[in-house]
Protein backbone atom coordinates (compact mmCIF):
# COMPACT_ATOMS: atom_id res chain seq x y z
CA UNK A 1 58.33 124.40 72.34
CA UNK A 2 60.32 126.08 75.03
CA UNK A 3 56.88 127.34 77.72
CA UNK A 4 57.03 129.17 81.14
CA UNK A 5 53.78 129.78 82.97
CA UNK A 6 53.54 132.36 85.06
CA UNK A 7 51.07 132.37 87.99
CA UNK A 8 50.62 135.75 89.45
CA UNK A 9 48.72 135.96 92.66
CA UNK A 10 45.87 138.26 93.84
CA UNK A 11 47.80 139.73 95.81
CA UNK A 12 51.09 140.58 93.63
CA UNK A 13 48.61 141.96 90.99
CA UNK A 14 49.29 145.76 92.95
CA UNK A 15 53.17 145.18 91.58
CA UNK A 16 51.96 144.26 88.26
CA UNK A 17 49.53 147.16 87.16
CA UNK A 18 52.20 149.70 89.28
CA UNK A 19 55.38 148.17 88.49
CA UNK A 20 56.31 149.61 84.92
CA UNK A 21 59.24 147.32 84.37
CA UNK A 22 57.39 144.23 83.95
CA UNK A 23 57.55 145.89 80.16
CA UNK A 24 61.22 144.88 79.98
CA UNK A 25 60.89 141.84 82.37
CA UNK A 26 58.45 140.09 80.18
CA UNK A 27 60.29 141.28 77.04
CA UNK A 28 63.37 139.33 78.18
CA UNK A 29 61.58 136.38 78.87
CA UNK A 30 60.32 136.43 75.50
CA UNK A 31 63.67 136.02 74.56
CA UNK A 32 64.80 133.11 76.71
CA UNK A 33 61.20 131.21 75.96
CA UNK A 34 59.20 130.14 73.15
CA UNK A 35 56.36 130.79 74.44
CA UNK A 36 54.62 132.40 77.87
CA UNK A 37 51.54 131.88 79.46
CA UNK A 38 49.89 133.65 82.30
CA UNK A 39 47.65 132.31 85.32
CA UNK A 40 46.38 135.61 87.82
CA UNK A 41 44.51 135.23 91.13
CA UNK A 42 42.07 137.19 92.67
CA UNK A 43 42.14 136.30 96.09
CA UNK A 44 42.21 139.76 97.79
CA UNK A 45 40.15 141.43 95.40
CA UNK A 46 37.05 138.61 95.97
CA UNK A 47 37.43 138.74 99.93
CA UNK A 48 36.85 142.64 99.65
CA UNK A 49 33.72 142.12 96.91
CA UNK A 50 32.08 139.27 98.82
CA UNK A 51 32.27 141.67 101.96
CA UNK A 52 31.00 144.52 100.85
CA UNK A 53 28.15 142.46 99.36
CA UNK A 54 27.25 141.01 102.96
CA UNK A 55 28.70 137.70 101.87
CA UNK A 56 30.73 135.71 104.74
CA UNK A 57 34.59 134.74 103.68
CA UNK A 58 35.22 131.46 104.74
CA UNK A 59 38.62 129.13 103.75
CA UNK A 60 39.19 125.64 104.25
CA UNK A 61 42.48 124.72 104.25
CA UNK A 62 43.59 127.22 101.84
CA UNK A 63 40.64 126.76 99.34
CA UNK A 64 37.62 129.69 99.50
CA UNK A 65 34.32 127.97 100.60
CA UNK A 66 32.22 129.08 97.40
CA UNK A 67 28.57 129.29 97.49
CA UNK A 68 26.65 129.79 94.64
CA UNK A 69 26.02 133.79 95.09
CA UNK A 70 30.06 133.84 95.97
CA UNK A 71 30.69 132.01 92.72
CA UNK A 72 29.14 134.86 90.79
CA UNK A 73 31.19 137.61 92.61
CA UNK A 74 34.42 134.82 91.32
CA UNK A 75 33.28 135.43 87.94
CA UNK A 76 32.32 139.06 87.83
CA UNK A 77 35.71 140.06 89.95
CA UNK A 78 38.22 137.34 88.60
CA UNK A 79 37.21 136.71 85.09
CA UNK A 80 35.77 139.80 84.41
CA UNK A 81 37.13 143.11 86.06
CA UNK A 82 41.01 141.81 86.72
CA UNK A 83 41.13 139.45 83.62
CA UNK A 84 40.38 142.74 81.52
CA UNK A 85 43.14 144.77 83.53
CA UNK A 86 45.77 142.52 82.69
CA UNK A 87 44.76 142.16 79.45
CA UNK A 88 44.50 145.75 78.96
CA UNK A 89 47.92 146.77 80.23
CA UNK A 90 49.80 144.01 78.65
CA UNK A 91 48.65 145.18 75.11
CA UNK A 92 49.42 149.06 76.55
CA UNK A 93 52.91 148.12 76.67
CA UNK A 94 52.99 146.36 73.47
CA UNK A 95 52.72 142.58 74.62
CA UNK A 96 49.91 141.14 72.24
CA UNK A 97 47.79 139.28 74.70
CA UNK A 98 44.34 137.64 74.98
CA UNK A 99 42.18 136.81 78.01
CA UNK A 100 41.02 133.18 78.44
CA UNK A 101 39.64 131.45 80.98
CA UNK A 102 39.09 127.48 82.21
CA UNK A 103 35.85 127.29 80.52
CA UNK A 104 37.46 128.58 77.09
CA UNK A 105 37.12 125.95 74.49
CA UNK A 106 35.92 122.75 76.26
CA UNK A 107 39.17 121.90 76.74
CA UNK A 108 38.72 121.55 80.59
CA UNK A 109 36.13 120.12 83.30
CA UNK A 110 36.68 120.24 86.79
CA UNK A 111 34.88 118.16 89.37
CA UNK A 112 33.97 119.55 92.73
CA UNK A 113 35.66 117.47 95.77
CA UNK A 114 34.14 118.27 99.09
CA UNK A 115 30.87 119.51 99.56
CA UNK A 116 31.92 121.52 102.50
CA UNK A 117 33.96 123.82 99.81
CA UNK A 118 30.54 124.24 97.67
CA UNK A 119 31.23 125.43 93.98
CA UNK A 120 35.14 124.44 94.00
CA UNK A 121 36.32 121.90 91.85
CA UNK A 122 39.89 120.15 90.50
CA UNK A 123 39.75 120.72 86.86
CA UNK A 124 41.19 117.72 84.15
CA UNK A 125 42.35 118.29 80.89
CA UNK A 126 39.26 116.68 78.60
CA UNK A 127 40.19 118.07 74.97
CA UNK A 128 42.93 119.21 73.06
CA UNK A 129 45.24 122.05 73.77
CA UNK A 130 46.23 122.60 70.29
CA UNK A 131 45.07 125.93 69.85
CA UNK A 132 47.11 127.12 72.93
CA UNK A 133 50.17 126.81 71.27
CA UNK A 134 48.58 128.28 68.28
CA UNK A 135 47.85 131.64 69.93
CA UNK A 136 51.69 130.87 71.47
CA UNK A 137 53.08 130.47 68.32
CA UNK A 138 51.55 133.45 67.05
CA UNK A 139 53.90 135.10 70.04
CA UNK A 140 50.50 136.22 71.86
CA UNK A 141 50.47 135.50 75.76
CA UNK A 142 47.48 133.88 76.77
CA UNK A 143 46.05 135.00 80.18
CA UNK A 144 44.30 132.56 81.95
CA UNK A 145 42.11 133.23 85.11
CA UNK A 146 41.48 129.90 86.54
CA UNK A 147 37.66 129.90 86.84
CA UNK A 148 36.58 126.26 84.99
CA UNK A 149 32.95 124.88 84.54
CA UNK A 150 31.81 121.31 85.51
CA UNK A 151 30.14 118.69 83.30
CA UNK A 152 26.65 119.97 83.70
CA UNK A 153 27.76 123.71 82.60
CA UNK A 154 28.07 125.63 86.53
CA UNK A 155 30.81 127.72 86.86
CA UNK A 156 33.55 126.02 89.69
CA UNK A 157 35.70 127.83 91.02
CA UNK A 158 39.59 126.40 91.09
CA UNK A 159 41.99 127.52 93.15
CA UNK A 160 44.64 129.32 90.76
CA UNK A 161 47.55 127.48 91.96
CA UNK A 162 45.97 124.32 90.96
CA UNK A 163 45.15 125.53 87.67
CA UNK A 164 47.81 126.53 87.08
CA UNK A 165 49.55 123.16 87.84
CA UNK A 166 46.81 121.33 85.41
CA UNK A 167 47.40 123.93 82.72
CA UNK A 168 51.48 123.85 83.00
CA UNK A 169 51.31 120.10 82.78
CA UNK A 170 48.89 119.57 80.22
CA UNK A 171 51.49 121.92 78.14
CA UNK A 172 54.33 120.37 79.33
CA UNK A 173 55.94 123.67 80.50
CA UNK A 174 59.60 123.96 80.81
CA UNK A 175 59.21 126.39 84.04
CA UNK A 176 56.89 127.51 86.22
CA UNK A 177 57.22 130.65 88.56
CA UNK A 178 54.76 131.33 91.55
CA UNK A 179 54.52 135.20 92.07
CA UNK A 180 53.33 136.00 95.27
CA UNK A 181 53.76 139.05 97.87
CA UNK A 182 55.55 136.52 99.75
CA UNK A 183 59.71 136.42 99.41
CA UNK A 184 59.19 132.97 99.19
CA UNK A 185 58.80 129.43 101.36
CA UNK A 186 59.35 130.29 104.85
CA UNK A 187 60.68 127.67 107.91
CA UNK A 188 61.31 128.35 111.40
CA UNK A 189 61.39 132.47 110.14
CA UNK A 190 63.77 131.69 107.09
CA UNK A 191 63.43 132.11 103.80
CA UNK A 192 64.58 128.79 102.13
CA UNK A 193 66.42 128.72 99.36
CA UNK A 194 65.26 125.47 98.18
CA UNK A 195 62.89 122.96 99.68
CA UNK A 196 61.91 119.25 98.51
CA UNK A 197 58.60 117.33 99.41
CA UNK A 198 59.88 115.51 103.09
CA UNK A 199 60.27 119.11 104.44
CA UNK A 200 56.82 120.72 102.75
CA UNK A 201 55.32 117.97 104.47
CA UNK A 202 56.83 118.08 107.57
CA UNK A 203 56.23 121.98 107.16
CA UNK A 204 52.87 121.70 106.84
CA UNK A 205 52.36 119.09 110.14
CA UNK A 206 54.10 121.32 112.02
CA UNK A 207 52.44 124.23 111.40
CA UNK A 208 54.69 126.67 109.69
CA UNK A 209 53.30 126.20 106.25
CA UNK A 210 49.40 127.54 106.41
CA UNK A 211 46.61 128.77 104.45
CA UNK A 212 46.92 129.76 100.33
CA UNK A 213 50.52 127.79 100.95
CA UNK A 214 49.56 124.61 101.62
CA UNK A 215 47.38 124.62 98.03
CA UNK A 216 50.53 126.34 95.74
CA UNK A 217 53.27 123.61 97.46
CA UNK A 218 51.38 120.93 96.55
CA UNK A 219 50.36 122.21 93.29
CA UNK A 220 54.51 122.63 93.00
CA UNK A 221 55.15 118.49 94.14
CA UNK A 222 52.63 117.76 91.50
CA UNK A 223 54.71 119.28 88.79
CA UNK A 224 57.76 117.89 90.14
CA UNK A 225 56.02 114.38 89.98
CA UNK A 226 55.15 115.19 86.22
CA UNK A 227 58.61 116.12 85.15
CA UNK A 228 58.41 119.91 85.37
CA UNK A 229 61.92 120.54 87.16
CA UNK A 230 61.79 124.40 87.30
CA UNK A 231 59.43 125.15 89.68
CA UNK A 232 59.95 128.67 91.91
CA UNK A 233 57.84 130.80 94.40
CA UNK A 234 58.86 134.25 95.18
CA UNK A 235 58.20 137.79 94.93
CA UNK A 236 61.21 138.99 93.15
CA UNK A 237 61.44 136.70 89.89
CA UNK A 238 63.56 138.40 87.99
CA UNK A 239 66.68 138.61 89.57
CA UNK A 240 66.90 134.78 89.74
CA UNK A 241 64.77 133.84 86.47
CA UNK A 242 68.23 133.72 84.32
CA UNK A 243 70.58 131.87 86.93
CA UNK A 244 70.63 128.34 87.67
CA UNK A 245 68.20 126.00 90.18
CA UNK A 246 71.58 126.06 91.93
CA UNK A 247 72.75 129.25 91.23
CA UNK A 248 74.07 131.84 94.23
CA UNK A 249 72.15 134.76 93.32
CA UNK A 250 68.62 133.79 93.70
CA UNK A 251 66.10 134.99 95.69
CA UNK A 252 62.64 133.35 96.11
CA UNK A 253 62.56 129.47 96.83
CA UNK A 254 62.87 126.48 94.48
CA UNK A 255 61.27 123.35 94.87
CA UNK A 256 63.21 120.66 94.33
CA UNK A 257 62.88 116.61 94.36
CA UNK A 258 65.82 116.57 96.79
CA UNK A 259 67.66 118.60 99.29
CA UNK A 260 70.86 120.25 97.02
């Protein structure tokens, strides 16, 4: 089964609920691949919650520092209120759809990593996925917010880009496309067209790769270590969705085991 997961930031989720041609766009995707799966963000939308609740935003190398009270505002603005939206509006325009989550038939757990982070956790794949490609065989598009729970039932908050990384290769996705309000990797004030794991590194010692980056590029080496070739990260996907890794009409940037 032919699968592209689509990870749509917090941020690009404005262009999704105001762009009305993601009708078509997702339509012709449908057509290239068996089967589509969503992953959303809520980055923004928490950051403005948690401060108008008196909560202090605090990030640690690109992952939120999540205390238990934050957690809840996760839950109620991720998994809840934008999870719904997306939902809701895919179905508007006719794309049968169903809103899922981490936690969503025991078929993850996620383990926090540094106590410094609180309530934020790297999930694992502990059951079967079968009844993903059910509902994707059934041509619905299941849309994931990446909120997981760990073994003792709290909810953990994982960063979406990592999810979505665990997710695309526990279902052995054909593609994976990063949407972001970002045009795509940028070095030394240039978009790059493509860019392989020697120069995220070096990116990242240097500097010029910061913040929510850091956790989507290596979320993107991961799937190129697990045999997921088609990984992209962009604003603009669908000018450059149809064409080539190599192709000349591509925006966004591709990650890439080596320099092309």
């Amino acid at each position: 089964m032919k699968i592209a997961v689509l990870k749509i930031s917090g941020k690009a989720l404005d262009n999704f609920f105001n762009n009305n041609d993601w009708n078509v766009h997702l339509k012709k995707l449908r057509t290239i691949y068996d089967g589509i799966v969503i992953v959303h963000g809520a980055g923004k939308n928490i950051s403005e919650w948690s401060k108008a609740l008196g909560h202090e935003v605090k990030f640690i190398n690109g992952q939120r520092v999540t205390t238990k009270e934050i957690m809840d505002v996760v839950a109620a603005v991720q998994n809840g209120m934008l999870n719904s939206k997306i939902v809701s509006a895919l179905n508007t325009i006719g794309i049968k759809s169903i809103g899922l989550s981490g936690i969503d038939h025991g078929s993850f757990i996620a383990k926090t990593f540094n106590e410094n982070l609180g309530y934020v956790g790297i999930p694992k794949l502990v059951d079967s996925i079968e009844w993903i490609y059910d509902l994707l065989k059934k041509k619905a598009v299941p849309v994931f917010s990446s909120i997981c729970r760990d073994s003792q039932g709290n909810l953990i908050n994982v960063n979406a880009d990592i999810f979505t990384e665990v997710l695309s290769s526990s279902l052995k996705a054909d593609s994976v496309f990063f949407l972001s309000d970002v045009d795509g990797v940028i070095i030394n004030g240039t978009v790059q067209r493509h860019i392989n794991e020697s120069e995220i590194k070096q990116g990242i010692l240097k500097g010029e790769i910061t913040e929510g980056m850091i956790p989507k590029l290596n979320s993107c080496m991961e799937l190129l270590n697990k045999g997921i070739n088609k990984v992209w990260i962009g604003s603009t996907i669908w000018g450059n969705i149809f064409e080539n890794v190599s192709g000349s009409k591509q925006n966004g940037t591709w990650i890439v085991q080596s320099s092309l």
